[in-house]
C-alpha atoms as a PDB file:
ATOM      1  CA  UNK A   1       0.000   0.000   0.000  1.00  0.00           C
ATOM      2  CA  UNK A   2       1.333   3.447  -0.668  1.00  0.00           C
ATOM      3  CA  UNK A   3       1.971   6.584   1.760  1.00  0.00           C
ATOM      4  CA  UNK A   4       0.023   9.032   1.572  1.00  0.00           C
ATOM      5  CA  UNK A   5       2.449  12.009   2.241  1.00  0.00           C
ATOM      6  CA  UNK A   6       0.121  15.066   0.874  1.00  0.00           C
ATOM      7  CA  UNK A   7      -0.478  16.100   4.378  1.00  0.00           C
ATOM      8  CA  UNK A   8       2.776  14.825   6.388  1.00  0.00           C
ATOM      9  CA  UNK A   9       4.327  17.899   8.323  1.00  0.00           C
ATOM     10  CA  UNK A  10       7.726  18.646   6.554  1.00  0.00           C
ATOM     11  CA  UNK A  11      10.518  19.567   9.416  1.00  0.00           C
ATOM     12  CA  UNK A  12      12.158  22.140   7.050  1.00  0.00           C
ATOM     13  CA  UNK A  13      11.326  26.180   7.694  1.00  0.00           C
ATOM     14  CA  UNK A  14       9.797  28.090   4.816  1.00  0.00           C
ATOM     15  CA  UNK A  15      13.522  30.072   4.713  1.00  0.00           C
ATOM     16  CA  UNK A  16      15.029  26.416   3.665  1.00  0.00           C
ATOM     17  CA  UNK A  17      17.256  26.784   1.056  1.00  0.00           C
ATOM     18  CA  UNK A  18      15.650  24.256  -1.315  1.00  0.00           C
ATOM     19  CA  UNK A  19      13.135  27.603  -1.388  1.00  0.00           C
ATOM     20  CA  UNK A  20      15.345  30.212  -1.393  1.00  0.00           C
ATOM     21  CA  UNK A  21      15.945  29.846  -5.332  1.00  0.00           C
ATOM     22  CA  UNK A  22      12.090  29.990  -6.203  1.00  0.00           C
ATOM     23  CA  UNK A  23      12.175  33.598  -3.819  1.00  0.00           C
ATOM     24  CA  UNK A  24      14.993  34.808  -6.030  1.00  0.00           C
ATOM     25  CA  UNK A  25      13.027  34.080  -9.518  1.00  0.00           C
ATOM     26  CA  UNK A  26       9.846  35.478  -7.791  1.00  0.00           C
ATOM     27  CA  UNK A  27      11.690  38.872  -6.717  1.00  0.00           C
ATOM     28  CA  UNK A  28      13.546  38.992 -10.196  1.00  0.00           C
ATOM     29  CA  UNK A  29      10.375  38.351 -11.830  1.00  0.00           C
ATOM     30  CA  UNK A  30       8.464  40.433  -9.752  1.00  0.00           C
ATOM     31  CA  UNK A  31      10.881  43.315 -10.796  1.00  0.00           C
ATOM     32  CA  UNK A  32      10.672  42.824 -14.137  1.00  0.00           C
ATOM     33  CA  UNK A  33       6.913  42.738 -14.267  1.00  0.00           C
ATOM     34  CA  UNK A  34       6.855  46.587 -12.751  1.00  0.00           C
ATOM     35  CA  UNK A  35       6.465  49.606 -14.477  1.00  0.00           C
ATOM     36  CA  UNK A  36       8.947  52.942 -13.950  1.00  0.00           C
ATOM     37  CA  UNK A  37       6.291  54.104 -10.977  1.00  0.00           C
ATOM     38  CA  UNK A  38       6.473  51.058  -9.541  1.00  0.00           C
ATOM     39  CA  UNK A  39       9.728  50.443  -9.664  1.00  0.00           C
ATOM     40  CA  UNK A  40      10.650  53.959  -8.028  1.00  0.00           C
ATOM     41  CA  UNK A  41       8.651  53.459  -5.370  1.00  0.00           C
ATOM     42  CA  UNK A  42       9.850  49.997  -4.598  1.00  0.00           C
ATOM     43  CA  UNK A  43      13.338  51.530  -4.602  1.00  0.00           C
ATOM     44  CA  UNK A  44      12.516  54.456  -2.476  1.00  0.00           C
ATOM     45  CA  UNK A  45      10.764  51.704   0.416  1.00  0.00           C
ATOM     46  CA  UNK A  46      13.220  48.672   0.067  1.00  0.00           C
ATOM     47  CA  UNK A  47      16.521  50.003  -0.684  1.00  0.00           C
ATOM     48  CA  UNK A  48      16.880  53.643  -0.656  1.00  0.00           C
ATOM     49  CA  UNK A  49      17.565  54.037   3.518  1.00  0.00           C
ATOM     50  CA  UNK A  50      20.210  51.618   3.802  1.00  0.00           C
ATOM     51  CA  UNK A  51      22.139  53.116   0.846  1.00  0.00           C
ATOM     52  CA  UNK A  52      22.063  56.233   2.115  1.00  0.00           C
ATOM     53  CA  UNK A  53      23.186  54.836   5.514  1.00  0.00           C
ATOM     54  CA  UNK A  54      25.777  53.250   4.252  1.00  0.00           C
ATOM     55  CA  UNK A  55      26.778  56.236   2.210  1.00  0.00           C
ATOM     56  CA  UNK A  56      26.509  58.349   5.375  1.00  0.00           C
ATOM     57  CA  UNK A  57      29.256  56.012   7.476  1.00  0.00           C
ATOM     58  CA  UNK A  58      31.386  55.502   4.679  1.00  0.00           C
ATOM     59  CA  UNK A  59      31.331  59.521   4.457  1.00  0.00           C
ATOM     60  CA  UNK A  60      31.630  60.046   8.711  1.00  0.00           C
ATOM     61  CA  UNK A  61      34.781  57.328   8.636  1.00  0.00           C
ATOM     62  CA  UNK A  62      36.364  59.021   5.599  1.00  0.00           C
ATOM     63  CA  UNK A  63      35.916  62.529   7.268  1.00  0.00           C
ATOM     64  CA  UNK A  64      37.598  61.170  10.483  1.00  0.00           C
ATOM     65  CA  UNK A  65      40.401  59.052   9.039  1.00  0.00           C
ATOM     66  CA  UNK A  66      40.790  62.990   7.062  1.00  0.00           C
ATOM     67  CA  UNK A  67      40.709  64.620  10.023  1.00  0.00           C
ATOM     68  CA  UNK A  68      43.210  62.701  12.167  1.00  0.00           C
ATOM     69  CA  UNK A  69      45.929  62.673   9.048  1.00  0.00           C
ATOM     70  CA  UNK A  70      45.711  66.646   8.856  1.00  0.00           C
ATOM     71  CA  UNK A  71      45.810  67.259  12.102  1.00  0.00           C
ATOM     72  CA  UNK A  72      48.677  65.014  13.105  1.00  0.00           C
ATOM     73  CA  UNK A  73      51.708  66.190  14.491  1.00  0.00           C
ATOM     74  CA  UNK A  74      55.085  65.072  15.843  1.00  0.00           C
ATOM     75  CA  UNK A  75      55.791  65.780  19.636  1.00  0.00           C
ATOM     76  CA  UNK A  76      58.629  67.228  19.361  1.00  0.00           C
ATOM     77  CA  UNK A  77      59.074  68.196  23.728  1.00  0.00           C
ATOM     78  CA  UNK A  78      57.072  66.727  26.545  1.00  0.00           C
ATOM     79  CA  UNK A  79      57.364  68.142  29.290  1.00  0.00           C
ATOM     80  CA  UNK A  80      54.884  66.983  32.611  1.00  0.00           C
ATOM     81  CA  UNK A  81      54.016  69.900  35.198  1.00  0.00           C
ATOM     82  CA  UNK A  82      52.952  68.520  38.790  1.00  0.00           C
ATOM     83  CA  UNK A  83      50.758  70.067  41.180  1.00  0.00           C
ATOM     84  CA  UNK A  84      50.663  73.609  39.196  1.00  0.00           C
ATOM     85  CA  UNK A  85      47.624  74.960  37.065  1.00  0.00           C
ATOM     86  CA  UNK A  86      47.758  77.584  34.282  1.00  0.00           C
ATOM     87  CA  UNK A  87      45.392  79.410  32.261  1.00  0.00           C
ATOM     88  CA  UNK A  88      44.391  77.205  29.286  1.00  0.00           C
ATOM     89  CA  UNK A  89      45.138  80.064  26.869  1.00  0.00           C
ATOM     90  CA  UNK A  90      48.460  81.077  28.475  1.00  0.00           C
ATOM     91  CA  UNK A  91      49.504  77.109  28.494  1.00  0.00           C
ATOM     92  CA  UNK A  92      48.344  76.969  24.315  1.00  0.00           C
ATOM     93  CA  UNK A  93      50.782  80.368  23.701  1.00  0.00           C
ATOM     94  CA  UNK A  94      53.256  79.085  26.094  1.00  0.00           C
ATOM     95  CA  UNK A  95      53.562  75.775  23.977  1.00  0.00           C
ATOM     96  CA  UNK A  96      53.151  78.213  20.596  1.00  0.00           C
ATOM     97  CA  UNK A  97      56.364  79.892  22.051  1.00  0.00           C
ATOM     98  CA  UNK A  98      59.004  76.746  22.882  1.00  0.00           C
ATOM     99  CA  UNK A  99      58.142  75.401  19.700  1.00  0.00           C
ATOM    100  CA  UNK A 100      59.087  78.540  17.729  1.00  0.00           C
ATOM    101  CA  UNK A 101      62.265  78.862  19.865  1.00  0.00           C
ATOM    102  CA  UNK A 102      63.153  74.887  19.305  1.00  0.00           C
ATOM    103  CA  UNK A 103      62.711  75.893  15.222  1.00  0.00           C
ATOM    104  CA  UNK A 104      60.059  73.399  14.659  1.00  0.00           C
ATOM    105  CA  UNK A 105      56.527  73.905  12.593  1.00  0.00           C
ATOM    106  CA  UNK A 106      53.341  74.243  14.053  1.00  0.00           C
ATOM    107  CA  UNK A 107      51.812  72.445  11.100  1.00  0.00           C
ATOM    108  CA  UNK A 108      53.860  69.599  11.327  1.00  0.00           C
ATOM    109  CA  UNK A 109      54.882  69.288  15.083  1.00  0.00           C
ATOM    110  CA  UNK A 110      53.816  70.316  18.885  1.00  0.00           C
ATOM    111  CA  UNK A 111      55.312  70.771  22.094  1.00  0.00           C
ATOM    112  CA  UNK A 112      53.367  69.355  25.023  1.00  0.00           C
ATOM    113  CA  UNK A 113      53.458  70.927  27.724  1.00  0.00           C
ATOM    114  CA  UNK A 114      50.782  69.633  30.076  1.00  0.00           C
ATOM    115  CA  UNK A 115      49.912  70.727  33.559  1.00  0.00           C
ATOM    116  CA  UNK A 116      46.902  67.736  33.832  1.00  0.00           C
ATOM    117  CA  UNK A 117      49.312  65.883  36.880  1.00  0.00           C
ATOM    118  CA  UNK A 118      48.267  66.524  40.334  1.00  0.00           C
ATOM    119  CA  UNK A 119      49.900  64.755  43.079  1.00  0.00           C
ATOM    120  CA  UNK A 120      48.433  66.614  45.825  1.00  0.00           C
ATOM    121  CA  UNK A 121      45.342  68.574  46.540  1.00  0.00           C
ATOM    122  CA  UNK A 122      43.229  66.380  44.649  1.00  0.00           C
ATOM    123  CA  UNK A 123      41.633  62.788  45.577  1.00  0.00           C
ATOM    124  CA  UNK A 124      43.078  59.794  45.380  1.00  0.00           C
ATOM    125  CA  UNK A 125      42.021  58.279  42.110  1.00  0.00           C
ATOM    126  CA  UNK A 126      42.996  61.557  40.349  1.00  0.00           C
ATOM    127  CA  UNK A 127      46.710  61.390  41.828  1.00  0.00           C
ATOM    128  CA  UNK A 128      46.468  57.861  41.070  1.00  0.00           C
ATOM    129  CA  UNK A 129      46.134  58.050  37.653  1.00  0.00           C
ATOM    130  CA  UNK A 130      48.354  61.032  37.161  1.00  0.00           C
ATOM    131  CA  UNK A 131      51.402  59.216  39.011  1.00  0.00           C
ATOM    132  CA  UNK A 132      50.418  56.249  36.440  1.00  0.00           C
ATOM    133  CA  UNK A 133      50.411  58.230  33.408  1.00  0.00           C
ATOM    134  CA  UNK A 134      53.701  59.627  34.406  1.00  0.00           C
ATOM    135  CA  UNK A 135      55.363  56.298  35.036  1.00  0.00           C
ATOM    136  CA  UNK A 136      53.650  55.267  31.731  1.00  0.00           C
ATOM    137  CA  UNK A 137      55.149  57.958  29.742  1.00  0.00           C
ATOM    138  CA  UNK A 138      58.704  57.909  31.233  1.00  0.00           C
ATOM    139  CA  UNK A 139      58.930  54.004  30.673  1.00  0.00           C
ATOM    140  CA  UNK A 140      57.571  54.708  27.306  1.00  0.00           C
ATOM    141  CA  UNK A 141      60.417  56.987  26.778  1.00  0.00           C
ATOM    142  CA  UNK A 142      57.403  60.117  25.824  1.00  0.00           C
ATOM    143  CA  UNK A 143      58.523  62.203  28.450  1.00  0.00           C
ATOM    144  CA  UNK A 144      61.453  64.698  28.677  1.00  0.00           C
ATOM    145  CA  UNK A 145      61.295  66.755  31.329  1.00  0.00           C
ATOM    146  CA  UNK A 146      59.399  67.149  34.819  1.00  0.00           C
ATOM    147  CA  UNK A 147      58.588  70.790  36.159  1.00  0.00           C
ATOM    148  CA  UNK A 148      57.077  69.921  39.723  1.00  0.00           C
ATOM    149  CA  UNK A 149      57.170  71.353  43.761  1.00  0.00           C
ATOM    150  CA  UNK A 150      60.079  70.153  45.639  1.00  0.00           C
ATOM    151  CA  UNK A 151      58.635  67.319  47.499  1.00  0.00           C
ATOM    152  CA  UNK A 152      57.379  65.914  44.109  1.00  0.00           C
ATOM    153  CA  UNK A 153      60.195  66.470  42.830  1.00  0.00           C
ATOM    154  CA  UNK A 154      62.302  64.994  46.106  1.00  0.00           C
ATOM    155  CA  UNK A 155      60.205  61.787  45.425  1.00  0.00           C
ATOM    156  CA  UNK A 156      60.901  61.169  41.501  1.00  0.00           C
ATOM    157  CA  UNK A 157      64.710  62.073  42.230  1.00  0.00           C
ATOM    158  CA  UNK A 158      65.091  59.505  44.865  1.00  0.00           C
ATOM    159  CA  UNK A 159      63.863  56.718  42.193  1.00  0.00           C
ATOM    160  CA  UNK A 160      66.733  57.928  40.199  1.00  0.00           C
ATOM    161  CA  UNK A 161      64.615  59.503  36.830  1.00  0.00           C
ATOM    162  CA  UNK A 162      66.285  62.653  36.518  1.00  0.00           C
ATOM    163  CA  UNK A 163      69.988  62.925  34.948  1.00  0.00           C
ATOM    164  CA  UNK A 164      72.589  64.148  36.528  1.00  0.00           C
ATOM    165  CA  UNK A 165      73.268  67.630  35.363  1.00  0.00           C
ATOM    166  CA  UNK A 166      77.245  66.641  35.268  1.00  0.00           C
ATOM    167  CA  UNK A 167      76.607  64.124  32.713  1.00  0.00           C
ATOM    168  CA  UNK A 168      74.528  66.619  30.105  1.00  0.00           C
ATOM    169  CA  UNK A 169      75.920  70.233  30.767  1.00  0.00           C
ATOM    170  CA  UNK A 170      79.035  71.300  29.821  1.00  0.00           C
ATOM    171  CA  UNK A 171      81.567  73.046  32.352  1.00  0.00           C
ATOM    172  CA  UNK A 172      80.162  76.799  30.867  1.00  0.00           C
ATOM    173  CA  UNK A 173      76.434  75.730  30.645  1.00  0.00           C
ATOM    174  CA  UNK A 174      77.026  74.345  34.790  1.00  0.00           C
ATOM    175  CA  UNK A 175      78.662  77.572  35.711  1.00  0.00           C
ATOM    176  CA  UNK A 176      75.425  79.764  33.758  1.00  0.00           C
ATOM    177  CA  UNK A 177      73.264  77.811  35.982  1.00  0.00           C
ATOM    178  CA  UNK A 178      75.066  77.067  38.965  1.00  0.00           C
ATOM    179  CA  UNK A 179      72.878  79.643  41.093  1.00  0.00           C
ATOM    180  CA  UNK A 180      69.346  77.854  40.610  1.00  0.00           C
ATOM    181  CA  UNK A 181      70.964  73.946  40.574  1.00  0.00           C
ATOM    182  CA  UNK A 182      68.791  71.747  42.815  1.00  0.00           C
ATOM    183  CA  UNK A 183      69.818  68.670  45.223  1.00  0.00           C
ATOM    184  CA  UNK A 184      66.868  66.953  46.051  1.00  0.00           C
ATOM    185  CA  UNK A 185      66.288  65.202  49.591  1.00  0.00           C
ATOM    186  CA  UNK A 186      65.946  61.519  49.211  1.00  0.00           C
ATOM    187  CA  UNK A 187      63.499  59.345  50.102  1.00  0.00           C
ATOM    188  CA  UNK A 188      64.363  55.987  52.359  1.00  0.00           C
ATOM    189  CA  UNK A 189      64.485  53.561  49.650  1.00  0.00           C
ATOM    190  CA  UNK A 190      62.071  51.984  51.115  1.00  0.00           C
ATOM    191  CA  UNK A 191      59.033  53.780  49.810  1.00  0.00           C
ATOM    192  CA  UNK A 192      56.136  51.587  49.379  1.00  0.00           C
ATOM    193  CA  UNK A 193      54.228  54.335  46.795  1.00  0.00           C
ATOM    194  CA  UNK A 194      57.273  53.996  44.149  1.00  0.00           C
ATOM    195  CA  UNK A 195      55.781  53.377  40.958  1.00  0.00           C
ATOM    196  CA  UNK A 196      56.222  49.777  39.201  1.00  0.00           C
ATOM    197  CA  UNK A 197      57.821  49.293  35.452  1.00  0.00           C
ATOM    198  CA  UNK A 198      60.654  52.332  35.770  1.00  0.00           C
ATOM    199  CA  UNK A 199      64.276  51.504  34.315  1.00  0.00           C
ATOM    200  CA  UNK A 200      65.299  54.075  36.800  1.00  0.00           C
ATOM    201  CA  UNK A 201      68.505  52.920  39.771  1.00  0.00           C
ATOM    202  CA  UNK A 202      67.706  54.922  42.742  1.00  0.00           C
ATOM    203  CA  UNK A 203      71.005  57.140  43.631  1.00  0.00           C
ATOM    204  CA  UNK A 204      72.493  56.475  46.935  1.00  0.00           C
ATOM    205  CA  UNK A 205      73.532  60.178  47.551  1.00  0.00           C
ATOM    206  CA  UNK A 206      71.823  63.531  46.723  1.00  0.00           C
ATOM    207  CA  UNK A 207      72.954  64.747  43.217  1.00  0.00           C
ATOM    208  CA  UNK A 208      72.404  68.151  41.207  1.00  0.00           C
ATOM    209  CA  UNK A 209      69.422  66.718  38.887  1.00  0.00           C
ATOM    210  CA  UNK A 210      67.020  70.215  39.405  1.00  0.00           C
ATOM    211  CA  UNK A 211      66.641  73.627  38.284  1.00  0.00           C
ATOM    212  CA  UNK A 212      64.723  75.706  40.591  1.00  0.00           C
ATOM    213  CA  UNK A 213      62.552  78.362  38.205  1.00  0.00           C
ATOM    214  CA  UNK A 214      61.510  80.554  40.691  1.00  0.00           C
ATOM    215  CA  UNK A 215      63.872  83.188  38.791  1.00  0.00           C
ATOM    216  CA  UNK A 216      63.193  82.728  35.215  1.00  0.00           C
ATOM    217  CA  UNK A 217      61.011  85.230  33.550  1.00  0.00           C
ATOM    218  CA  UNK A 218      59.689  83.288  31.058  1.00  0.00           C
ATOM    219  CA  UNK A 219      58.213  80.652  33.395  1.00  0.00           C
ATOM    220  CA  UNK A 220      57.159  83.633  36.185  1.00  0.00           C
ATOM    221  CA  UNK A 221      54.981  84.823  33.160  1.00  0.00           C
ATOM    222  CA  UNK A 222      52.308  81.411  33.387  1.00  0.00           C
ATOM    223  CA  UNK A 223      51.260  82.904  36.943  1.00  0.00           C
ATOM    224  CA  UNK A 224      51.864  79.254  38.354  1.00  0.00           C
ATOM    225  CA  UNK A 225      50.910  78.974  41.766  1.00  0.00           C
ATOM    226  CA  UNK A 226      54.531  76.853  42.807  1.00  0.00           C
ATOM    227  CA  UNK A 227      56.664  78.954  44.596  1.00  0.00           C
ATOM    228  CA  UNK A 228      59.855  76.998  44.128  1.00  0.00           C
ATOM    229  CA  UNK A 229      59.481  74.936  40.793  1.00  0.00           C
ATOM    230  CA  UNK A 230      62.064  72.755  39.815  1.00  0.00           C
ATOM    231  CA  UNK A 231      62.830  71.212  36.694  1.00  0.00           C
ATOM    232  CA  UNK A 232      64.725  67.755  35.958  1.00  0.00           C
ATOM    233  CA  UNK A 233      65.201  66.283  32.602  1.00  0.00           C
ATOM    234  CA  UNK A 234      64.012  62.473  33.033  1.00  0.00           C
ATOM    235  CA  UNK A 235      67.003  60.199  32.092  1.00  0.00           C
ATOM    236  CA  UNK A 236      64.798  58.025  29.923  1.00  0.00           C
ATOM    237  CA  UNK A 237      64.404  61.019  27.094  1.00  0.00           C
ATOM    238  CA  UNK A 238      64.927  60.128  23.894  1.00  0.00           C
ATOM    239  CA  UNK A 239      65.169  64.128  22.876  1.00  0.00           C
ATOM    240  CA  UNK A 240      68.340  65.202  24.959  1.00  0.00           C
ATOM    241  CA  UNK A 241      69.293  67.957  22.770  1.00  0.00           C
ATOM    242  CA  UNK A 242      65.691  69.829  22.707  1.00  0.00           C
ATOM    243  CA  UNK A 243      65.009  69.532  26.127  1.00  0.00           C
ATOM    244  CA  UNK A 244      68.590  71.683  26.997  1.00  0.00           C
ATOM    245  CA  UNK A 245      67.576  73.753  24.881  1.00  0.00           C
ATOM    246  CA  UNK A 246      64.355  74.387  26.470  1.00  0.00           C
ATOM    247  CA  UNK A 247      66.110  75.164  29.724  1.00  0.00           C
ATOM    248  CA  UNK A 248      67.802  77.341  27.423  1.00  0.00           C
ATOM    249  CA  UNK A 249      64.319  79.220  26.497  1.00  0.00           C
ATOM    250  CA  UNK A 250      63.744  79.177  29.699  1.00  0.00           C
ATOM    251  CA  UNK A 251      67.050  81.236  31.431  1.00  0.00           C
ATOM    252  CA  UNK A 252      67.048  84.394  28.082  1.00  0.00           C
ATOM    253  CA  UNK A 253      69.809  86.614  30.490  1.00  0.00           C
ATOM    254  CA  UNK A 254      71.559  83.597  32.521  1.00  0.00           C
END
């Protein structure tokens, strides 16, 4: 006896792909069969929104991608300023300035000189991620030079990230700054807040790694509220030559 199979349930969905090609032809066919009007309006409800969509992000990306090519530039000095704030436009001509003085172009490169690190006087997860971003960027070799207050800068000495001024300055540039050198006052070397991840050897003596800029005009003219900032040049700097040279900027008359 035969089966009867006209009304046995099938298990396949009606998306199988034994129908999928009969969907095609009926589409095709269904396109064929319209007139201009319909067609049009078929366009304008199936398949005009996602091409312009897709036109849109392919424009945003392309404008972005633009964007971040043009504006690019080199850092040519970075330069981290600790527990000090400045007037955002007298940081931006500040920054204008070095990078004139260093002979660079401010279509091609960019000083940064950033006063976003604070230490002290603001909460923990703020210093936190300052001291971070500082160990990040000397270990990355980004950073040049440190402008900070002297127990900052007392704590990033004793770790051993600021050079020597011996080993950098000649015996005439020493002797032009010999009146504003710095020795800091170590730390035990025992200090359980050192950051991890710095190729620094902590010094066992006090060396002169600072230059206090308390008397340099061009740095009294950001109205910083330090009153004995001292610079270091971190030994990690990749950019020796610029960064003496901003010390340079900074001392016009010494």
């Amino acid at each position: 006896m035969a089966i009867d199979t006209k009304y046995k349930k099938t298990t396949l969905d009606d998306d199988a792909s034994i129908y999928s090609e009969h969907k095609d032809i009926s589409e095709r066919l269904k396109w064929k069969n319209m007139n201009k009007k319909e067609r049009r309006i078929h366009f304008m409800e199936y398949y005009l929104a996602p091409i312009l969509v897709a036109i849109a992000v392919v424009f945003i990306v392309g404008y972005l991608v633009y964007d971040a090519i043009k504006n690019y530039r080199d850092v040519v000095l970075m330069v981290a300023v600790v527990n000090d704030r400045f007037e955002d436009d007298t940081l931006e001509a500040f920054n204008s300035d070095v990078l004139n003085y260093l002979g660079y172009r401010e279509s091609r490169q960019k000083t940064d000189i950033d006063d976003k690190y604070m230490l002290s006087g603001s909460n923990s997860s703020e210093a936190l991620s300052a001291a971070e971003q500082i160990t990040s960027c000397i270990y990355a070799k980004q950073l040049d030079a440190m402008i900070a207050d002297t127990d900052a800068f007392n704590h990033y000495a004793s770790l051993g990230c600021f050079y020597d001024l011996r080993e950098i300055l000649n015996d005439e540039q020493l002797n032009k700054y010999s009146k504003y050198i710095y020795y800091p006052e170590l730390e035990e070397n025992t200090d359980p807040n050192a950051p991890k991840g710095l190729n620094t050897v902590r010094p066992d003596e006090t060396y002169p790694c600072g230059i206090i800029l308390s008397e340099s005009p061009v740095y009294n003219s950001l109205n910083g509220a330090q009153n004995t900032p001292v610079l270091g040049i971190i030994i990690s700097t990749e950019r020796l030559d610029d960064t003496i040279k901003f010390l340079e900027y900074l001392f016009p008359d010494a």
